[in-house]
N, C-alpha and C. Protein backbone atom coordinates (compact mmCIF):
# COMPACT_ATOMS: atom_id res chain seq x y z
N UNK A 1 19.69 -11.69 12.63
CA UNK A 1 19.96 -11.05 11.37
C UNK A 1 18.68 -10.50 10.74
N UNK A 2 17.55 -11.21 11.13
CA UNK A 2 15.96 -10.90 10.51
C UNK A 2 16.04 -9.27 10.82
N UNK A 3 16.39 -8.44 11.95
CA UNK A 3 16.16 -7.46 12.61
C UNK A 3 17.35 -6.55 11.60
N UNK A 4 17.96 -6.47 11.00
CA UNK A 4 18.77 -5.95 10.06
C UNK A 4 17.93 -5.17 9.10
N UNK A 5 16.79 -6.27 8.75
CA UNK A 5 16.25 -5.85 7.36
C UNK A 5 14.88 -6.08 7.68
N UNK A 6 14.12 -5.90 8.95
CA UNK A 6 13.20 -5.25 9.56
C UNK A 6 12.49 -3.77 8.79
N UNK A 7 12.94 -3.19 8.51
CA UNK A 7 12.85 -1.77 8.03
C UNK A 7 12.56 -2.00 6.50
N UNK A 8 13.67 -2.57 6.28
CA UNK A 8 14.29 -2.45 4.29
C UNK A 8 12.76 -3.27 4.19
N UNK A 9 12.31 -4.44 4.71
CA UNK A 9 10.99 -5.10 4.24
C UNK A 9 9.29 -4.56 4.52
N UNK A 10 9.80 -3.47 5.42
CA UNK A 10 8.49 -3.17 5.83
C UNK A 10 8.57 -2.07 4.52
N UNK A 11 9.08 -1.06 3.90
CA UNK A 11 9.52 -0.02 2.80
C UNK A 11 9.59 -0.89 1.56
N UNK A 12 9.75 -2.07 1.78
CA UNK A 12 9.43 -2.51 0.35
C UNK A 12 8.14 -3.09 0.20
N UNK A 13 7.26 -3.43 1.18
CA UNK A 13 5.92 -3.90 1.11
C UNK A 13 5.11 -2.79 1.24
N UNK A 14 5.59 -1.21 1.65
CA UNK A 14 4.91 -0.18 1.78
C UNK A 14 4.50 0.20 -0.32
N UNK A 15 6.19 -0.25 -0.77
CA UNK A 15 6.14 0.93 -1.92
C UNK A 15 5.67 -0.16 -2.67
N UNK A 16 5.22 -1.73 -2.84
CA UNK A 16 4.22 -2.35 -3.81
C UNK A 16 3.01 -2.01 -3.49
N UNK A 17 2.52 -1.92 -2.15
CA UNK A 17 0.64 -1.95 -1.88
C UNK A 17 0.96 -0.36 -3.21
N UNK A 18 1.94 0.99 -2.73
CA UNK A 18 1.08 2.24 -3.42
C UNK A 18 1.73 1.58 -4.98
N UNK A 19 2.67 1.07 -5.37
CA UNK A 19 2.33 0.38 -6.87
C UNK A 19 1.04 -0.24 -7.21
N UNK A 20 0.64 -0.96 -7.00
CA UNK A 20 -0.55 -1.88 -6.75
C UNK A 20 -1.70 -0.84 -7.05
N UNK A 21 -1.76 0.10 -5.92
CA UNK A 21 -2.58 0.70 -5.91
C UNK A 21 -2.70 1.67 -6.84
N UNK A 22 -1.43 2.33 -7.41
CA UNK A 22 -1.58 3.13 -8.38
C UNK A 22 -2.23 2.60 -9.60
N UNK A 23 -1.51 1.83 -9.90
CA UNK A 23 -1.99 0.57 -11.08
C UNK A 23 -3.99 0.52 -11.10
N UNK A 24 -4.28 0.01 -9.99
CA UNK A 24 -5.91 -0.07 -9.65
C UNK A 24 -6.23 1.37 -10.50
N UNK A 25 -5.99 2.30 -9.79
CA UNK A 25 -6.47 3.88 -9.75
C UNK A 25 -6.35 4.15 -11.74
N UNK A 26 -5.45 3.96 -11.92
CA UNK A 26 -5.08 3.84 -13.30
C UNK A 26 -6.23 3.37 -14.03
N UNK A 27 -6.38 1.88 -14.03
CA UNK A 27 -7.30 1.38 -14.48
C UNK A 27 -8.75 1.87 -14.39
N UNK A 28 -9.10 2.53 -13.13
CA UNK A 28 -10.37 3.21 -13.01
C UNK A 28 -10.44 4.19 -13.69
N UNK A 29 -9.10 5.07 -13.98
CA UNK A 29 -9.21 6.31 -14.94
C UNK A 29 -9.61 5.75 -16.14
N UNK A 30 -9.00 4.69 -16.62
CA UNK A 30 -8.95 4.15 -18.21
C UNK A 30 -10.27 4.01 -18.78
N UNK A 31 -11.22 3.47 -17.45
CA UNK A 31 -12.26 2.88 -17.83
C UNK A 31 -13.56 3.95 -17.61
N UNK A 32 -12.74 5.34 -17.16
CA UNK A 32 -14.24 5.91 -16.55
C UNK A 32 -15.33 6.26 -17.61
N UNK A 33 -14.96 6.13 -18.91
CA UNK A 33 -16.05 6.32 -20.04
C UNK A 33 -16.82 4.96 -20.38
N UNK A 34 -16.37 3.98 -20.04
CA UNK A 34 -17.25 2.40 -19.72
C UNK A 34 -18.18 2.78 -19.03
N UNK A 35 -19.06 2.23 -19.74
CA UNK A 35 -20.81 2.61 -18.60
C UNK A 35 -20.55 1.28 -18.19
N UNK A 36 -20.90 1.31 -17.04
CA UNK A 36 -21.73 0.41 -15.88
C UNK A 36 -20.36 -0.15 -15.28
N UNK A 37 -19.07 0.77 -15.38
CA UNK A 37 -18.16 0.40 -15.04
C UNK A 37 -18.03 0.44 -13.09
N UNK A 38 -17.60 -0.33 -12.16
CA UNK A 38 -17.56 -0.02 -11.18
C UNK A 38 -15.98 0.05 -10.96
N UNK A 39 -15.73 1.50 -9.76
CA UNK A 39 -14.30 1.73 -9.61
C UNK A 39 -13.72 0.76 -8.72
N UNK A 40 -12.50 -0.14 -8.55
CA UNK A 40 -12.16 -0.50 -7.73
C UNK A 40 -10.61 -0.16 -7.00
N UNK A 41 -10.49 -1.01 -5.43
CA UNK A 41 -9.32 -0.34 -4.89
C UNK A 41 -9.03 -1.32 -4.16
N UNK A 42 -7.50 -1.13 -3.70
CA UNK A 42 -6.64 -2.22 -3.10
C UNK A 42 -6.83 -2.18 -1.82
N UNK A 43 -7.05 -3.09 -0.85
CA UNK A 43 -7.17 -3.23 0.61
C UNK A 43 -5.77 -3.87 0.82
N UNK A 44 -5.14 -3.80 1.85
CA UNK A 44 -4.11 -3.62 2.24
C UNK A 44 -3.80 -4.28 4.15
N UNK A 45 -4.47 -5.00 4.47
CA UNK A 45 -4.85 -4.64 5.99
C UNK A 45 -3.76 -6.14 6.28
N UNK A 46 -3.48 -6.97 5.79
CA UNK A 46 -2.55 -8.32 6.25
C UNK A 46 -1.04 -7.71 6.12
N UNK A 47 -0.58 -7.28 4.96
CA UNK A 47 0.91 -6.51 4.74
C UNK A 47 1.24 -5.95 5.72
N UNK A 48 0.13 -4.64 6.25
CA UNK A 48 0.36 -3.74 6.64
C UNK A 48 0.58 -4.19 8.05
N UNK A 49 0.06 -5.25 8.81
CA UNK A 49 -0.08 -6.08 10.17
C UNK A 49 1.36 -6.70 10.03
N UNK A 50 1.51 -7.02 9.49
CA UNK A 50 2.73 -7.82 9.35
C UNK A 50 4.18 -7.27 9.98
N UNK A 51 3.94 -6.10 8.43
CA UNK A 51 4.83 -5.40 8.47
C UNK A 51 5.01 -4.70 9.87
N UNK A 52 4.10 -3.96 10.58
CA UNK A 52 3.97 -3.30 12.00
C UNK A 52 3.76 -3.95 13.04
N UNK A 53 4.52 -5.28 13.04
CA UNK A 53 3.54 -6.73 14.16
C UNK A 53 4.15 -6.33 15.34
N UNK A 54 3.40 -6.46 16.68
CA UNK A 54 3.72 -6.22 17.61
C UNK A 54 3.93 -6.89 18.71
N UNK A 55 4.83 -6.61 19.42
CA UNK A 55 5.21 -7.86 20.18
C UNK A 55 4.99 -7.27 21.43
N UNK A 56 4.28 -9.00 22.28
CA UNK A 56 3.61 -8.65 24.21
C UNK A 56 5.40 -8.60 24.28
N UNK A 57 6.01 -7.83 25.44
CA UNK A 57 6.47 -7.47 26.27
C UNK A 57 6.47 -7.84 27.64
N UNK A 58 4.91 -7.53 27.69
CA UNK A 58 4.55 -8.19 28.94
C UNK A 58 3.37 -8.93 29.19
N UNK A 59 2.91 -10.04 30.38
CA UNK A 59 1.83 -10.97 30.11
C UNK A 59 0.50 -10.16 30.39
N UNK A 60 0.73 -8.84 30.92
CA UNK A 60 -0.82 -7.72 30.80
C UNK A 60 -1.41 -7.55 29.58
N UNK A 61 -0.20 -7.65 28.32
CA UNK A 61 -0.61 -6.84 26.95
C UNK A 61 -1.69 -7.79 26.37
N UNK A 62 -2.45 -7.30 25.67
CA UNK A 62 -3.09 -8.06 24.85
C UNK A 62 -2.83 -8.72 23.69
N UNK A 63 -3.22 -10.11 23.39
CA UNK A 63 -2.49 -10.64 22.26
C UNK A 63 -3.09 -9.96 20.93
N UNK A 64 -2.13 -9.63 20.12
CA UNK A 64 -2.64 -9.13 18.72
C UNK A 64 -2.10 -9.77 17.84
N UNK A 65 -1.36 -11.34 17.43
CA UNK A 65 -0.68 -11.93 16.86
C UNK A 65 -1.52 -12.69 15.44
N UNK A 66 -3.01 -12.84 16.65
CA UNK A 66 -4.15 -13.80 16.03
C UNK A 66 -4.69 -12.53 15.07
N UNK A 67 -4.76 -11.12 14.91
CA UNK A 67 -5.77 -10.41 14.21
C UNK A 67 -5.51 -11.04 12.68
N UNK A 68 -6.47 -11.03 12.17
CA UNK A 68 -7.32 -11.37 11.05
C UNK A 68 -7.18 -10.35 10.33
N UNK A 69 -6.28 -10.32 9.18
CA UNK A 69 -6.21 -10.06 7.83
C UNK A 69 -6.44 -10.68 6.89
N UNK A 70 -6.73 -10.07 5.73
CA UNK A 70 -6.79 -10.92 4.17
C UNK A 70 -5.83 -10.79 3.57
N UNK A 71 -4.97 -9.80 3.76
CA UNK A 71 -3.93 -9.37 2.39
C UNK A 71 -3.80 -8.37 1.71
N UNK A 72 -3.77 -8.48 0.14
CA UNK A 72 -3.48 -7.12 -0.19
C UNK A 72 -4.40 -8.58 -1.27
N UNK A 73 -5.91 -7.17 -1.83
CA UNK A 73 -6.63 -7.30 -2.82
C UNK A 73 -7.12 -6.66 -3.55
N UNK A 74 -8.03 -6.65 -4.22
CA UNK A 74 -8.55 -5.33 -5.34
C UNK A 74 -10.30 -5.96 -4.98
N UNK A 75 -11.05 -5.01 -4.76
CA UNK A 75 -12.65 -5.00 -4.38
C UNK A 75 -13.17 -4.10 -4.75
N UNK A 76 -14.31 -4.09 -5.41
CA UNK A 76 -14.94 -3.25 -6.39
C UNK A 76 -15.44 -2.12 -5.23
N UNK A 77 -15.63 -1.23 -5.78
CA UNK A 77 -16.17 -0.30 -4.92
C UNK A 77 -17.54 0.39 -5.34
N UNK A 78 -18.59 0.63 -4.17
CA UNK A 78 -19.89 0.40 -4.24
C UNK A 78 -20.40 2.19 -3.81
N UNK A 79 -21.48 2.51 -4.55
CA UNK A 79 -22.23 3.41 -4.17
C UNK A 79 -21.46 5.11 -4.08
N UNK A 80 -21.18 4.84 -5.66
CA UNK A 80 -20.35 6.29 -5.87
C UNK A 80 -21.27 7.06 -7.01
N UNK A 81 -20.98 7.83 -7.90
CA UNK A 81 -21.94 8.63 -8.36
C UNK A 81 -20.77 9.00 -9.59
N UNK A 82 -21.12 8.89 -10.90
CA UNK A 82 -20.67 9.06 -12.12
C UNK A 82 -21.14 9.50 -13.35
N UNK A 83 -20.83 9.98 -14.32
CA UNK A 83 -21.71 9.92 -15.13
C UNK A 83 -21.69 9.10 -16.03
N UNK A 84 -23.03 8.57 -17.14
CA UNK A 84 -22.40 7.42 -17.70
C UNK A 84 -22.98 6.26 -17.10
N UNK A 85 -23.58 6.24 -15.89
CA UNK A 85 -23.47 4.76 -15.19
C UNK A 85 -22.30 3.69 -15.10
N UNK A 86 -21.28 4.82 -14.86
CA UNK A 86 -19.98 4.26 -14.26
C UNK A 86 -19.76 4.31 -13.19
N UNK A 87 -20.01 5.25 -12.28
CA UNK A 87 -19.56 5.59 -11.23
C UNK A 87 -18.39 5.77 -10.69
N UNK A 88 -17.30 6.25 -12.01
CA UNK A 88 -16.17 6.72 -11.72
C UNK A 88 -15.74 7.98 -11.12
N UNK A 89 -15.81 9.02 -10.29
CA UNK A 89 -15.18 10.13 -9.95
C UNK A 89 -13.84 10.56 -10.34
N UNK A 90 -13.86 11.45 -11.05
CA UNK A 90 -12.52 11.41 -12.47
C UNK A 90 -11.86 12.25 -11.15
N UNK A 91 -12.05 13.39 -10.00
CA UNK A 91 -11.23 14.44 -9.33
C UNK A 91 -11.14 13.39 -7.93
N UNK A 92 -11.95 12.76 -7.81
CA UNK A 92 -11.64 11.37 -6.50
C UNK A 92 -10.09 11.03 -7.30
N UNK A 93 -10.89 10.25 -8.42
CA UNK A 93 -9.71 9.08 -8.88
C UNK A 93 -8.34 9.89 -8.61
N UNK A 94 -8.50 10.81 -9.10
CA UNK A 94 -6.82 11.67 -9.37
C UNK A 94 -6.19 11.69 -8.61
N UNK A 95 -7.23 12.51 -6.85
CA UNK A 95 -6.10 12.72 -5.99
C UNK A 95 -5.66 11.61 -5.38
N UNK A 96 -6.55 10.04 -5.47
CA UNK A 96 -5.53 9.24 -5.01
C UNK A 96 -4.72 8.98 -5.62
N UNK A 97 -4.54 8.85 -7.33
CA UNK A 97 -3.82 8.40 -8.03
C UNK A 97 -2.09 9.54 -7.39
N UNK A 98 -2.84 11.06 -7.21
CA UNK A 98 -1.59 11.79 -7.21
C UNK A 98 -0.79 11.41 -5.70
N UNK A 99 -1.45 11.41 -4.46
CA UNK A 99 -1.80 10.55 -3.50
C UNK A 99 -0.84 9.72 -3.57
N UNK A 100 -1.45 8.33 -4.20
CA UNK A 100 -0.61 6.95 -4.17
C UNK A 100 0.47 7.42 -4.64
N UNK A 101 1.08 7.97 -5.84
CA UNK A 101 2.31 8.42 -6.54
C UNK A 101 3.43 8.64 -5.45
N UNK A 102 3.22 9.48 -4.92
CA UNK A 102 4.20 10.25 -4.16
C UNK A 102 4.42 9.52 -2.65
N UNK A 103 3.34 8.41 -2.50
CA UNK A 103 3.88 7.90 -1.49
C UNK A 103 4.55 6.65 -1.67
N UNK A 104 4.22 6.55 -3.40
CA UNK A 104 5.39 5.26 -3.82
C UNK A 104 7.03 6.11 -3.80
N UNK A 105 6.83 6.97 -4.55
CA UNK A 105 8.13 7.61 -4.54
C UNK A 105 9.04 7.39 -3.30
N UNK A 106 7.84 8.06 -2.13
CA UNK A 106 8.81 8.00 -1.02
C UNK A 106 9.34 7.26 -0.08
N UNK A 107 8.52 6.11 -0.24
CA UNK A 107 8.83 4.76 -0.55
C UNK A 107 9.99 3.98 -0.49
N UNK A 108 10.39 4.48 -2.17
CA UNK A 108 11.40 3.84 -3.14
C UNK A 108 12.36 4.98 -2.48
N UNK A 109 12.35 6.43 -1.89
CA UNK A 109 13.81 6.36 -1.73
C UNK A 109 14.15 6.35 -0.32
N UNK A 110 13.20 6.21 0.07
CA UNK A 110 13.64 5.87 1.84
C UNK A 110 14.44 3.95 1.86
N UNK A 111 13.82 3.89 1.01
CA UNK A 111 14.54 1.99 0.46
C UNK A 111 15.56 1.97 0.02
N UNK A 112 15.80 3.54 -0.83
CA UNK A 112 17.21 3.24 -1.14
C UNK A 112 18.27 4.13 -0.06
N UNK A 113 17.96 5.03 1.06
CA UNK A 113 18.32 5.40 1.90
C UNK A 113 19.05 4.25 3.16
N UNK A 114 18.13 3.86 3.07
CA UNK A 114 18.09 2.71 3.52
C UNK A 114 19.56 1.19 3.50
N UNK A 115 19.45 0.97 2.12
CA UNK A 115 20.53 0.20 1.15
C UNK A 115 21.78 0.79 1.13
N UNK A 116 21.74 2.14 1.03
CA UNK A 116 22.73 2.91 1.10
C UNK A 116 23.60 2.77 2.46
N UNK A 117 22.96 2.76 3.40
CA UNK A 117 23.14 2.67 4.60
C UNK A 117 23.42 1.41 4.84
N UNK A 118 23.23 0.41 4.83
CA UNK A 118 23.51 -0.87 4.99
C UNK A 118 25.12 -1.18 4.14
N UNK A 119 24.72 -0.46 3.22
CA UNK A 119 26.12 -0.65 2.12
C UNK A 119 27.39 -0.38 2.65
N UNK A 120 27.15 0.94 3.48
CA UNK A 120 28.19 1.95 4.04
C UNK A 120 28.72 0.75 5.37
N UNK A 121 27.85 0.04 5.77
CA UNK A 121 28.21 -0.61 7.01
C UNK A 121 29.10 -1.82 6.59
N UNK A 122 28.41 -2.35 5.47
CA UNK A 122 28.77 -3.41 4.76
C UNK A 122 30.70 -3.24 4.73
N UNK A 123 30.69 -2.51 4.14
CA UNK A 123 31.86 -1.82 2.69
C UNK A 123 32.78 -1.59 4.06
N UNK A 124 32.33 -0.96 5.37
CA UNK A 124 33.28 -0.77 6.13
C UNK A 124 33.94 0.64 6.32
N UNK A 125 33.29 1.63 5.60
CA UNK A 125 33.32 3.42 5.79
C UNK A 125 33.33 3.84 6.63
């Protein structure tokens, strides 16, 4: 039954990291007139393993079960150029912010594409 909702969980851990991340990006906008502000951003590398885990097949493949993630975090980010002694990039910040947006969106409706579809199976259509 796990293999049902294989998909629906990997689309819902896709569309919090770009929440998450929008949120971060946000906050770097808020703050880019704070001097000595540093920008930070969400790493993503344990979800994303998870979510895409791959399975040996055969005893040639190499094991990738053990790779080493952290998770999903927020880490300041180093050696950018601002004015102010912030080091915010107001046309950086944006396009990820516009960036992250639209890949939450698409996200949220491939999730509900998704639900929809499950529903239809459900319901018996």
């Amino acid at each position: 039954m796990d293999s049902v909702f294989n998909r629906t969980d990997a689309l819902s851990a896709s569309a919090a990291f770009h929440l998450e991340r929008t949120k971060v990006i946000q906050s770097n906008i808020a703050n880019a007139d704070t001097p000595g502000y540093r920008p930070k951003e969400v790493v993503f590398s344990r979800h994303l393993d998870e979510a895409m885990a791959m399975k040996r097949t055969d005893a040639k493949h190499l094991d990738v079960s053990g790779a080493s993630g952290s998770g999903m975090r927020t880490v300041s980010v180093e050696n950018r150029s601002g004015y102010d002694r912030n080091q915010v990039n107001m046309d950086e910040e944006m396009s990820k912010l516009a960036e992250s947006s639209i890949m939450y969106k698409s996200m949220v409706e491939s999730l509900k594409k998704e639900l929809s579809k499950l529903n239809l199976v459900i319901s018996g259509r």
